[in-house]
PDB file of N, CA and C in Angstrom:
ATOM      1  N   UNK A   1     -89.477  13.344 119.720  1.00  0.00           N
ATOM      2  CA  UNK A   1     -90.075  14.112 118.638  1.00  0.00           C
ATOM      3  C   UNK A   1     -89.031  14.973 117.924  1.00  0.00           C
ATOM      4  N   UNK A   2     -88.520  15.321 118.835  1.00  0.00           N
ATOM      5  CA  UNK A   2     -86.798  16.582 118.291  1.00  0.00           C
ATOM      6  C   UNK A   2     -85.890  15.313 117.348  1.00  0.00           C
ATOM      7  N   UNK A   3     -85.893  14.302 117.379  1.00  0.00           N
ATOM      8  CA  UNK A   3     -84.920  13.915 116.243  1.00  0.00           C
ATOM      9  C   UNK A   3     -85.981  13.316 115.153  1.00  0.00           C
ATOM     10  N   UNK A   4     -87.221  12.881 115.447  1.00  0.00           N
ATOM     11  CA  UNK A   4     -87.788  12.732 114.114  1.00  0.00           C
ATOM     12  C   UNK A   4     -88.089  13.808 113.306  1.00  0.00           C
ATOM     13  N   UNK A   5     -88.046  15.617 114.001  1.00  0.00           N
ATOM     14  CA  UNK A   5     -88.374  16.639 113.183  1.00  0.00           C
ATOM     15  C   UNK A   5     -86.992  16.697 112.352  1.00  0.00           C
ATOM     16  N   UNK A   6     -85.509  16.104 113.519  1.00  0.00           N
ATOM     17  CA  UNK A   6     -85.006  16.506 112.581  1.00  0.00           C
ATOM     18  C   UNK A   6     -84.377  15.654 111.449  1.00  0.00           C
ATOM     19  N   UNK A   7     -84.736  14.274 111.461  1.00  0.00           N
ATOM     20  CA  UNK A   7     -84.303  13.500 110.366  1.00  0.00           C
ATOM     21  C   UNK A   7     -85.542  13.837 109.249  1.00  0.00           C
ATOM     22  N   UNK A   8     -86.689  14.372 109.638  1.00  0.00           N
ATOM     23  CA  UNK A   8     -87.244  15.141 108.506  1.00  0.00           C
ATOM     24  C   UNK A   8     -86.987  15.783 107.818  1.00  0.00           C
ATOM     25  N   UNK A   9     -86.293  17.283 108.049  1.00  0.00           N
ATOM     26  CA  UNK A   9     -85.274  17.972 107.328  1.00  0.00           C
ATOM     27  C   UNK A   9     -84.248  17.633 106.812  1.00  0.00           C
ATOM     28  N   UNK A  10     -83.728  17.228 107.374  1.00  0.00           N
ATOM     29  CA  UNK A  10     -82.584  16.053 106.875  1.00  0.00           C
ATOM     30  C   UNK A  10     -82.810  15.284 105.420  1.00  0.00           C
ATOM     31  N   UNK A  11     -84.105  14.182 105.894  1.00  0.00           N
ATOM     32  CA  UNK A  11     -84.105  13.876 104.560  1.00  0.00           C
ATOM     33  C   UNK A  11     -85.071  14.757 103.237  1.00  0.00           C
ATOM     34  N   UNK A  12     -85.700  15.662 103.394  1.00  0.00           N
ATOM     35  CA  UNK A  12     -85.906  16.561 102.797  1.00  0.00           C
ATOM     36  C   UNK A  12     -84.931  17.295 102.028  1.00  0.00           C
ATOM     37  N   UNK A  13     -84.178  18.144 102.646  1.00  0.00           N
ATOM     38  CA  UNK A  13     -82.811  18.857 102.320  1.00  0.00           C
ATOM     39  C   UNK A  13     -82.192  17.813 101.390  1.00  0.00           C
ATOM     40  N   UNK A  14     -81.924  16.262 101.492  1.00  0.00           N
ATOM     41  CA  UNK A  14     -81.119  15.678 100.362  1.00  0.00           C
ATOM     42  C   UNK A  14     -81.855  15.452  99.562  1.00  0.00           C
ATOM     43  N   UNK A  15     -83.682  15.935  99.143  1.00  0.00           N
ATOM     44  CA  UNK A  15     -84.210  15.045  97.881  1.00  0.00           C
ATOM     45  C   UNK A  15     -83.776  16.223  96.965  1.00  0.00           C
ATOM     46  N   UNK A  16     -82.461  17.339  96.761  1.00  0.00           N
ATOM     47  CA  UNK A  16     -82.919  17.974  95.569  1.00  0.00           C
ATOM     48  C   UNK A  16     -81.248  19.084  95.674  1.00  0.00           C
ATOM     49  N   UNK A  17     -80.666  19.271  94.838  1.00  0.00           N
ATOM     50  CA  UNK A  17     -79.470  20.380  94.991  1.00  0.00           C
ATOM     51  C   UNK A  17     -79.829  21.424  96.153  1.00  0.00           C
ATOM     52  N   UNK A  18     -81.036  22.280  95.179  1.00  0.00           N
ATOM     53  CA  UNK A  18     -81.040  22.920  96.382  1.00  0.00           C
ATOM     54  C   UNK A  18     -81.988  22.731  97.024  1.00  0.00           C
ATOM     55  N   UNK A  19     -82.212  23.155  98.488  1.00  0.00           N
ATOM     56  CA  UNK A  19     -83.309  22.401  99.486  1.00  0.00           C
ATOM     57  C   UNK A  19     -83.447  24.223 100.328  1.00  0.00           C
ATOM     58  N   UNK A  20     -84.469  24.987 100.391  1.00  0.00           N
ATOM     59  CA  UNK A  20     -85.091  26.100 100.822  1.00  0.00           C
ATOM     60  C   UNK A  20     -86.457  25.823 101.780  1.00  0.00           C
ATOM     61  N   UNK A  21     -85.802  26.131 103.281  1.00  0.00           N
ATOM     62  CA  UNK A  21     -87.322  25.690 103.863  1.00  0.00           C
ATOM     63  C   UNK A  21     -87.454  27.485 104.467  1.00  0.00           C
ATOM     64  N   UNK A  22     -88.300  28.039 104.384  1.00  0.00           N
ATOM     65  CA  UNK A  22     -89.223  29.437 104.576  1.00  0.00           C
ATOM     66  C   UNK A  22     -90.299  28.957 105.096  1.00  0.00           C
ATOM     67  N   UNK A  23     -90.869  30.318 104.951  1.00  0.00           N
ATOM     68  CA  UNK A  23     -92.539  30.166 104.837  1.00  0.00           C
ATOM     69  C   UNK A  23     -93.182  31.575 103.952  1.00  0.00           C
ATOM     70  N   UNK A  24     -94.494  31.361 104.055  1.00  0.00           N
ATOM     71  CA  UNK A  24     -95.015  31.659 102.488  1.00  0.00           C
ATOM     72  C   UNK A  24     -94.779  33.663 102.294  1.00  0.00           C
ATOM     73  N   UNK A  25     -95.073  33.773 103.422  1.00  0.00           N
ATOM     74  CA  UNK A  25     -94.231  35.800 103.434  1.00  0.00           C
ATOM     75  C   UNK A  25     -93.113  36.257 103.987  1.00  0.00           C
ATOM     76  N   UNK A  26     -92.418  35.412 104.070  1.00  0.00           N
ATOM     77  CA  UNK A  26     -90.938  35.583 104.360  1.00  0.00           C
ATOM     78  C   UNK A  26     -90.249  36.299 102.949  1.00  0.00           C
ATOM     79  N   UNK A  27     -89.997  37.838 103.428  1.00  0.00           N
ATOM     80  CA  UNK A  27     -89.419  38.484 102.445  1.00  0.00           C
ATOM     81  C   UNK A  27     -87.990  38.014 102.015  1.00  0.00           C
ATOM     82  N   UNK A  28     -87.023  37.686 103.062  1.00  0.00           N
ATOM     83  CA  UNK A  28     -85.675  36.887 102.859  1.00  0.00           C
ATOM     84  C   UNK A  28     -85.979  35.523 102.084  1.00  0.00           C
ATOM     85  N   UNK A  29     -86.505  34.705 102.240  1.00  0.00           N
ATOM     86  CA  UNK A  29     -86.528  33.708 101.659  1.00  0.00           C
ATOM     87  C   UNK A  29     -87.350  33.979 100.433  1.00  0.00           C
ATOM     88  N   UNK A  30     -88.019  34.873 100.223  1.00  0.00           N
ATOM     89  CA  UNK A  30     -88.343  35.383  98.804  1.00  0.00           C
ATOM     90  C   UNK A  30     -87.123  36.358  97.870  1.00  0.00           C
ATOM     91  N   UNK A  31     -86.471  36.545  98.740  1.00  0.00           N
ATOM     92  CA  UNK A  31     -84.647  37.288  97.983  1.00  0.00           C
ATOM     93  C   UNK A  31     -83.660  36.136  97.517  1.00  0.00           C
ATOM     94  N   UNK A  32     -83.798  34.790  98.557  1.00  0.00           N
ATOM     95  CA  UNK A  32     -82.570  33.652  98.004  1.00  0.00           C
ATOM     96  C   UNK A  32     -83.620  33.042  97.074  1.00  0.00           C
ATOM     97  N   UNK A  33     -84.746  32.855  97.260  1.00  0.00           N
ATOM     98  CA  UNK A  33     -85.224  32.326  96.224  1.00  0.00           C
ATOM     99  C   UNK A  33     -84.847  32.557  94.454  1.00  0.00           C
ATOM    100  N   UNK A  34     -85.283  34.339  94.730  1.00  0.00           N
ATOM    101  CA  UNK A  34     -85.059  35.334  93.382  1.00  0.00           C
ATOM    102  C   UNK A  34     -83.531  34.966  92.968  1.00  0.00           C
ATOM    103  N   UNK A  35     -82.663  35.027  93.665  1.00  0.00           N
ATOM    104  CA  UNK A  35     -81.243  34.980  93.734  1.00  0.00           C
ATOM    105  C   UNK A  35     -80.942  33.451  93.087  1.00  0.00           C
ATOM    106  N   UNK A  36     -81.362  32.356  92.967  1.00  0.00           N
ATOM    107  CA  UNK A  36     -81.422  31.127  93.021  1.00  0.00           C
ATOM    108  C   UNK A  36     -82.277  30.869  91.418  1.00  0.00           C
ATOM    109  N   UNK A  37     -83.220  31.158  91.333  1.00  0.00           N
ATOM    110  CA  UNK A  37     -83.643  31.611  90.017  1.00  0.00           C
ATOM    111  C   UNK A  37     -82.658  32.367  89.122  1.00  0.00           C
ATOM    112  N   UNK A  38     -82.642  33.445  89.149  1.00  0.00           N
ATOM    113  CA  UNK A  38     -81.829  34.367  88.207  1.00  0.00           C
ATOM    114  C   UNK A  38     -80.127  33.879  88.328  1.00  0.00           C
ATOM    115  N   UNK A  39     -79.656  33.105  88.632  1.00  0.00           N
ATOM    116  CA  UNK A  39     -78.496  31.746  88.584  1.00  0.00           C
ATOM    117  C   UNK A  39     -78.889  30.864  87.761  1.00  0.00           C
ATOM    118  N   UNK A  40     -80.137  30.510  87.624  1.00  0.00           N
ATOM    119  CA  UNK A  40     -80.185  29.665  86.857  1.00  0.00           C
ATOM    120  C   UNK A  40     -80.388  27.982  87.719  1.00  0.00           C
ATOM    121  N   UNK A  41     -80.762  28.431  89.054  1.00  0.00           N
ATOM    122  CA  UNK A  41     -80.650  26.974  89.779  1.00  0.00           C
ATOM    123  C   UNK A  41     -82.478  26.076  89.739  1.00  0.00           C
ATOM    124  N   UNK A  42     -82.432  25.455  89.846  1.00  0.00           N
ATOM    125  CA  UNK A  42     -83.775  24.833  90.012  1.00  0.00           C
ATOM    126  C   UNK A  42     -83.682  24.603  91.166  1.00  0.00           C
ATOM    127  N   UNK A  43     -84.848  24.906  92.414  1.00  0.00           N
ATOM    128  CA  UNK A  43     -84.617  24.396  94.097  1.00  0.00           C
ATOM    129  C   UNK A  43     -85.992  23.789  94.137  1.00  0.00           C
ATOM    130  N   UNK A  44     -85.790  23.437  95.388  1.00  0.00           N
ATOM    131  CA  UNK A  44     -86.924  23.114  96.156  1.00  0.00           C
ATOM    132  C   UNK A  44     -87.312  24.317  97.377  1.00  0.00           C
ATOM    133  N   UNK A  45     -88.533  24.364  97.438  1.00  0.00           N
ATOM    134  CA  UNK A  45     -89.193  25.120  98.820  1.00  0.00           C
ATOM    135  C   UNK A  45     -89.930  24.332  99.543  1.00  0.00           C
ATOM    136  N   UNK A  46     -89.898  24.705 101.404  1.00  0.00           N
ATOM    137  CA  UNK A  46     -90.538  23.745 102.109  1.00  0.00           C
ATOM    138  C   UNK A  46     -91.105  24.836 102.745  1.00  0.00           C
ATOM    139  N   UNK A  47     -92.317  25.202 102.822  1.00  0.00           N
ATOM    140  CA  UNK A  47     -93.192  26.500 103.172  1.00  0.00           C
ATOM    141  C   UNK A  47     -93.780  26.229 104.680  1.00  0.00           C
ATOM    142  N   UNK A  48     -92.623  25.864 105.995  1.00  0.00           N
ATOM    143  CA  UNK A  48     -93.181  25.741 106.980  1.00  0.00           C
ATOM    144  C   UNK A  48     -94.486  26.135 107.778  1.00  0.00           C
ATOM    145  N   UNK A  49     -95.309  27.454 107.340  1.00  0.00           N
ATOM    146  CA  UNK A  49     -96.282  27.628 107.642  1.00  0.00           C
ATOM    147  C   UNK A  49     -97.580  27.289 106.380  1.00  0.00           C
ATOM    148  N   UNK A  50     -97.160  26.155 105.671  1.00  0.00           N
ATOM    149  CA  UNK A  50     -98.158  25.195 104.935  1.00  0.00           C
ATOM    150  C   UNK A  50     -97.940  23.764 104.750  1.00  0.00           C
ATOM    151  N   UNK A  51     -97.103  23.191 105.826  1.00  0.00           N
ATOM    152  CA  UNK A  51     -96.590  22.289 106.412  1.00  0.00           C
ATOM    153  C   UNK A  51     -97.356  21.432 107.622  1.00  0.00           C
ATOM    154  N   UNK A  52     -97.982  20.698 107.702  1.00  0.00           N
ATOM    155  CA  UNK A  52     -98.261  20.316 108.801  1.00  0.00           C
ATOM    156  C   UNK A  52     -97.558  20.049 110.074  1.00  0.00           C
ATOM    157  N   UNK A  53     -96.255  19.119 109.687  1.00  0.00           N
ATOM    158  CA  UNK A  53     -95.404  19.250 110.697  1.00  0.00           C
ATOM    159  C   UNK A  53     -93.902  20.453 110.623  1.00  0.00           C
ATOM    160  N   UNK A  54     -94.610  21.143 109.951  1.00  0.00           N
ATOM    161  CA  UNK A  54     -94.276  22.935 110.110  1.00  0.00           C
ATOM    162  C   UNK A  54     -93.261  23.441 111.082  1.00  0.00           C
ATOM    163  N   UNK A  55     -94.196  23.526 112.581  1.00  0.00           N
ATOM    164  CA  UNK A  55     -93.955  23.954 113.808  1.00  0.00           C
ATOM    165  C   UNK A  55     -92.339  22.877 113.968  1.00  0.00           C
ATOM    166  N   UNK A  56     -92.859  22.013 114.032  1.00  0.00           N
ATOM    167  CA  UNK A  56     -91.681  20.612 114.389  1.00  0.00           C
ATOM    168  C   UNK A  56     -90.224  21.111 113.764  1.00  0.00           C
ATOM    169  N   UNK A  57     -90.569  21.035 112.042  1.00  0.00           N
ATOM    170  CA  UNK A  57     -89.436  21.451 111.524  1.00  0.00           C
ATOM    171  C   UNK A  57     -88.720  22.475 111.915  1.00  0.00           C
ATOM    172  N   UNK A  58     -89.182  23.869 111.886  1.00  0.00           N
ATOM    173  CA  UNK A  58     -88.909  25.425 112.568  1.00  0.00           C
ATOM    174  C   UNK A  58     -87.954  24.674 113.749  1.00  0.00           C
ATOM    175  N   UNK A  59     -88.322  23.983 114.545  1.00  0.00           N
ATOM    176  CA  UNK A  59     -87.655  23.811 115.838  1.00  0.00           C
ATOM    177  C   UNK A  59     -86.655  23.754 115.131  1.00  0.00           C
ATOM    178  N   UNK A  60     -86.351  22.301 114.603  1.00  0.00           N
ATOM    179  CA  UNK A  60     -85.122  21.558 114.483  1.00  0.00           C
ATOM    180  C   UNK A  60     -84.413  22.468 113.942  1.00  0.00           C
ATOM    181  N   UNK A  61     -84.814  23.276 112.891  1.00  0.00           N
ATOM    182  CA  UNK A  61     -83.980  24.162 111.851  1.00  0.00           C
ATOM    183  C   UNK A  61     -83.348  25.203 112.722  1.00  0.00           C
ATOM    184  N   UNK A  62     -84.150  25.500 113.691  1.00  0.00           N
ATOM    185  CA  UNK A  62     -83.625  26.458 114.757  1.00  0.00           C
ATOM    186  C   UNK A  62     -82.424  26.417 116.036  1.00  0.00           C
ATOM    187  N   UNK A  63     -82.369  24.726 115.949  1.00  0.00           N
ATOM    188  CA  UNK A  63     -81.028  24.117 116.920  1.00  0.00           C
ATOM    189  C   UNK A  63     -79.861  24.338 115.751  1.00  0.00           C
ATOM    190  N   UNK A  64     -80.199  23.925 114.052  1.00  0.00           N
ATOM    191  CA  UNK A  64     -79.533  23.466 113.420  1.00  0.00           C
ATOM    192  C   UNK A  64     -78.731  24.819 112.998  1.00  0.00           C
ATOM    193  N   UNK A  65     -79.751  25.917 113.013  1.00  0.00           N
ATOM    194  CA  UNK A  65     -79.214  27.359 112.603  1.00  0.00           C
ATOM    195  C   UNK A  65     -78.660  28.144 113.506  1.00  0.00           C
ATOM    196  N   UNK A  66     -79.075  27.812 114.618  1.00  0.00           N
ATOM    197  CA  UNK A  66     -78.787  28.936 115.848  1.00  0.00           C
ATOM    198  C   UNK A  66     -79.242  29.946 116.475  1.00  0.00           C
ATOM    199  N   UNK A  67     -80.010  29.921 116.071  1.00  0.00           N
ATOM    200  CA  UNK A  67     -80.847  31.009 115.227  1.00  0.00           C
ATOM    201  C   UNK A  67     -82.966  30.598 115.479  1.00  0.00           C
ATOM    202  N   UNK A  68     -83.850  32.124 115.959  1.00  0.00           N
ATOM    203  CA  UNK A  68     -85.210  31.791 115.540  1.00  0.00           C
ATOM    204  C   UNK A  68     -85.642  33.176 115.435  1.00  0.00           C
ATOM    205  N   UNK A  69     -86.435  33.105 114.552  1.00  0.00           N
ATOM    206  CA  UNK A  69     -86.652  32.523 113.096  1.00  0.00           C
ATOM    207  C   UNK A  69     -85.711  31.765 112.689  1.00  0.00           C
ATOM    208  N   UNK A  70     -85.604  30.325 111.939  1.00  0.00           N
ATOM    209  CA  UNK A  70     -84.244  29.939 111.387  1.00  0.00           C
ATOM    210  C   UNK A  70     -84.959  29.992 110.030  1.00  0.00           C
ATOM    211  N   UNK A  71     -85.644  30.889 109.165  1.00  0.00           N
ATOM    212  CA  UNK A  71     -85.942  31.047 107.875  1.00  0.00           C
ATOM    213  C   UNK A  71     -85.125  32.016 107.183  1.00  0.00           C
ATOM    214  N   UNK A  72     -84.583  32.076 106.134  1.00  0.00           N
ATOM    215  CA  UNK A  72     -84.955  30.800 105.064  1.00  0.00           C
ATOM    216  C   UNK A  72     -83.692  30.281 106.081  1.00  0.00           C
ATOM    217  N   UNK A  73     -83.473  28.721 105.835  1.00  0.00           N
ATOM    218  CA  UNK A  73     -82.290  27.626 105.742  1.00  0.00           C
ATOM    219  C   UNK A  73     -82.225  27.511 104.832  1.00  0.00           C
ATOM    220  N   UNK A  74     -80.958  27.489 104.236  1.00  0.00           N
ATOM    221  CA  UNK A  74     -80.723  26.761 102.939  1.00  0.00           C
ATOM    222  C   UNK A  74     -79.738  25.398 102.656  1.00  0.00           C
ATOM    223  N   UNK A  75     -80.031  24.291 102.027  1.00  0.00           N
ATOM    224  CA  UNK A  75     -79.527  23.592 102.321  1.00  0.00           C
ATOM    225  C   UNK A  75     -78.674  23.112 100.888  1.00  0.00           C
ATOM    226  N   UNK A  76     -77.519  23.483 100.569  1.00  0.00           N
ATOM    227  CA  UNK A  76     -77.176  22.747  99.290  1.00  0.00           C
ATOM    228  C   UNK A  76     -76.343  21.613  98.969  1.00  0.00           C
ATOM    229  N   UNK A  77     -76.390  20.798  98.406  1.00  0.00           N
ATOM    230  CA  UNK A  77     -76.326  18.934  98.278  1.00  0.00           C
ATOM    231  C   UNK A  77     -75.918  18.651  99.842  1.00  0.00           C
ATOM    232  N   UNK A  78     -77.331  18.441 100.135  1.00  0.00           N
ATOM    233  CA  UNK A  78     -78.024  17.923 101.729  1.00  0.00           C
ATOM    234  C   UNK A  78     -77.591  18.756 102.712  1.00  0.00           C
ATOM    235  N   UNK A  79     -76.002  19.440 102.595  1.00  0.00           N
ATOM    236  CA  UNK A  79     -75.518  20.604 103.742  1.00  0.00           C
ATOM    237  C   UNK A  79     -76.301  21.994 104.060  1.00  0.00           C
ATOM    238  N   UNK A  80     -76.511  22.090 105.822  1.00  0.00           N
ATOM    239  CA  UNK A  80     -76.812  23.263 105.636  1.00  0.00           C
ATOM    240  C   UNK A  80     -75.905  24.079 105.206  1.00  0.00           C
ATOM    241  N   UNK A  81     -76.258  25.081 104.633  1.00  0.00           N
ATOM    242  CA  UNK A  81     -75.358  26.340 104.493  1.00  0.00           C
ATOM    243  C   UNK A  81     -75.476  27.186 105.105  1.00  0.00           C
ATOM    244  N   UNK A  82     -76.666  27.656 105.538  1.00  0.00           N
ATOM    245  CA  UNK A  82     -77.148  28.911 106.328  1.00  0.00           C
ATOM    246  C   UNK A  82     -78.630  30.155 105.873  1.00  0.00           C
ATOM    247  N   UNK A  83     -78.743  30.969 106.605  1.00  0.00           N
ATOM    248  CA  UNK A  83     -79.746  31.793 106.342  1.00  0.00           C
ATOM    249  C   UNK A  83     -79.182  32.735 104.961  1.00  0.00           C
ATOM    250  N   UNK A  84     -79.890  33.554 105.427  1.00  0.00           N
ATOM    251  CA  UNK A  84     -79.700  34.781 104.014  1.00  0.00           C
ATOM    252  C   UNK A  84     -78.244  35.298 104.037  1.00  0.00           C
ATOM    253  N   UNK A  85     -78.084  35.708 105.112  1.00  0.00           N
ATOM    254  CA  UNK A  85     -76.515  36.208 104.820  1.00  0.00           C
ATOM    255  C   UNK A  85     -75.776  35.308 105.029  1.00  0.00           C
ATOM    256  N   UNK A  86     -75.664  34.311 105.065  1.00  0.00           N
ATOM    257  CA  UNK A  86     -74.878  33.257 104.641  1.00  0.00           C
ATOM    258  C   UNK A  86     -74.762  33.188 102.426  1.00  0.00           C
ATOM    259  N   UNK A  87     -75.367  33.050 102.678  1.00  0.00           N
ATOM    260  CA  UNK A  87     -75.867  32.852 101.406  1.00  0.00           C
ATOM    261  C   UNK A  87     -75.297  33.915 100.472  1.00  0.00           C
ATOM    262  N   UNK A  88     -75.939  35.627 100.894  1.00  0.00           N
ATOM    263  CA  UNK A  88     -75.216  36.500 100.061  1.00  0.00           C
ATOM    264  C   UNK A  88     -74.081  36.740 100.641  1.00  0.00           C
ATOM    265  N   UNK A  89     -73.082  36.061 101.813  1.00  0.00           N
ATOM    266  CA  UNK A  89     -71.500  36.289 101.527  1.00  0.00           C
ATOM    267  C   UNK A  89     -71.065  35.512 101.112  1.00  0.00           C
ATOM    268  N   UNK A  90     -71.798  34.247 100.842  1.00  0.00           N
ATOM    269  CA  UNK A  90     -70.794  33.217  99.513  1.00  0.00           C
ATOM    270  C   UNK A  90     -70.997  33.446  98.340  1.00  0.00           C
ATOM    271  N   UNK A  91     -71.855  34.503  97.570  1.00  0.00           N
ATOM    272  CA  UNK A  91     -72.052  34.914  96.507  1.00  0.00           C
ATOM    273  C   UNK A  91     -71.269  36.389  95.967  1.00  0.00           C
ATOM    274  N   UNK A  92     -71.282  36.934  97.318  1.00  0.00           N
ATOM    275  CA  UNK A  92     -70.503  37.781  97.181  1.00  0.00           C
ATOM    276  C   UNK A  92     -68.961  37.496  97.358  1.00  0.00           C
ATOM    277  N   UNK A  93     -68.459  36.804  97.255  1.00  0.00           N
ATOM    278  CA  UNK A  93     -67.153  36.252  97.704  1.00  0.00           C
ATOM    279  C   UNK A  93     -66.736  35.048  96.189  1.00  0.00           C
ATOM    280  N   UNK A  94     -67.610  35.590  95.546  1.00  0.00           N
ATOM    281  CA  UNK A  94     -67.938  34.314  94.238  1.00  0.00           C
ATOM    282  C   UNK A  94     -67.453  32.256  94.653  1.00  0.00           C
ATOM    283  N   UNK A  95     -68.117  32.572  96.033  1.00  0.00           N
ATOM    284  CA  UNK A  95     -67.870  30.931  96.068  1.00  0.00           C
ATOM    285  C   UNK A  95     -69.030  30.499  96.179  1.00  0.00           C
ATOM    286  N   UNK A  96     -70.193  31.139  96.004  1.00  0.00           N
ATOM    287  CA  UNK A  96     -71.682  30.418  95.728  1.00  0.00           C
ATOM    288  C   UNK A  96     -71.940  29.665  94.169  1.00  0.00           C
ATOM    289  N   UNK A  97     -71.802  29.672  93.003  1.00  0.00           N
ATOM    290  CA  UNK A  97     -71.609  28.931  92.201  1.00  0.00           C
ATOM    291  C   UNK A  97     -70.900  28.163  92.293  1.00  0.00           C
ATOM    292  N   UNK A  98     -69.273  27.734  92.362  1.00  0.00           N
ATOM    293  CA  UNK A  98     -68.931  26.734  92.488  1.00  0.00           C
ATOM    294  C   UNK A  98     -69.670  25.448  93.389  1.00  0.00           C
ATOM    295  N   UNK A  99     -70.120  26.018  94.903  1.00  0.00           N
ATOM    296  CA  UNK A  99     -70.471  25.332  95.211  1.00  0.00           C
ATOM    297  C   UNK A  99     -71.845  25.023  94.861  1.00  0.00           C
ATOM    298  N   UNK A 100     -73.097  25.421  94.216  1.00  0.00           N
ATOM    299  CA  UNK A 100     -73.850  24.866  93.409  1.00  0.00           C
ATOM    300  C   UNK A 100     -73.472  24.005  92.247  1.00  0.00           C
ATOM    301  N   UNK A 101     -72.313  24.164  91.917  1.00  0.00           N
ATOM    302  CA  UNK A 101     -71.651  23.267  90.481  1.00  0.00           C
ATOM    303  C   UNK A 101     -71.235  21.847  91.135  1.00  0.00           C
ATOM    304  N   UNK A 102     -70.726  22.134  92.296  1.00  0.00           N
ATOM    305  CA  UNK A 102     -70.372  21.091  93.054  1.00  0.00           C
ATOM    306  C   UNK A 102     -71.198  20.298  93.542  1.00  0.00           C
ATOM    307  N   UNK A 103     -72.665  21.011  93.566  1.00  0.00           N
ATOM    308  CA  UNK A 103     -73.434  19.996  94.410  1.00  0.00           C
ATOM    309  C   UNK A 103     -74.751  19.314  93.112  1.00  0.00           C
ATOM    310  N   UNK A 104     -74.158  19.985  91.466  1.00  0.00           N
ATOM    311  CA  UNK A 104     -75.177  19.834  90.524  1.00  0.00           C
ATOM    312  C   UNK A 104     -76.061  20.236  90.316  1.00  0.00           C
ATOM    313  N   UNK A 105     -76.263  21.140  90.788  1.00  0.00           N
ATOM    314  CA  UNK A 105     -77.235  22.481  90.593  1.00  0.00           C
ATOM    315  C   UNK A 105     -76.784  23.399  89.817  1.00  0.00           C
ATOM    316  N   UNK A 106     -76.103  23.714  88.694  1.00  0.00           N
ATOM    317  CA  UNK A 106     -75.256  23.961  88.016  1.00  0.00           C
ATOM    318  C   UNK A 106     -74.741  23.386  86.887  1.00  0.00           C
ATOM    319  N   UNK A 107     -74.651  23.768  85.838  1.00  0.00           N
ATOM    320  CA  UNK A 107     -74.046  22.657  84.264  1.00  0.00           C
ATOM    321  C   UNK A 107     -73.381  23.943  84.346  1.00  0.00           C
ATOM    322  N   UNK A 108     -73.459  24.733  84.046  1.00  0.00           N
ATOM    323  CA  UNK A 108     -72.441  25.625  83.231  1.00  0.00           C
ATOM    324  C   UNK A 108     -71.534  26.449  84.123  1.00  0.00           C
TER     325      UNK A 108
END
């Protein structure tokens, strides 16, 4: 069951630049979201607690992160990248756009 949750995520995470799995009151994953918007990115969200195989995913994301809670994950062109502070020290470090440009989530 542990590798079909996680070739789920897996192939989830590659249908889209960016790939955001949370759930629906997760204040962090409502900050990369905002953050991801106001960039100018178009993502995807996977709202594990409106998910059926929800629970499943959480696991996998949780071997994959290190981490539980492993919300938000973020995944950009199919790579994880990491949770929230992952996220705001590659932005703060200005290497979060490039690598959205890199992965086409990004024109300009």
């Amino acid at each position: 069951m542990a590798a079909a949750a996680d070739g789920g995520v897996s192939r989830l995470a590659s249908q889209r630049a960016v790939v955001i799995f949370g759930t629906s009151n997760c204040c962090m994953c409502h900050a990369v979201k905002t953050l991801f918007s106001e960039l100018g990115v178009g993502w995807a969200v996977h709202e594990l607690d409106k998910d059926p195989g929800g629970k499943d995913m959480e696991k996998a994301l949780a071997r994959m992160v290190g981490r539980s809670p492993p919300v938000p994950a973020v995944f950009i062109g199919g790579k994880l990248v990491g949770p929230t502070d992952q996220i705001m020290a590659l932005h703060l470090r200005g290497k979060l756009v490039p690598l959205l440009r890199e992965a086409g989530a990004l024109w300009l």
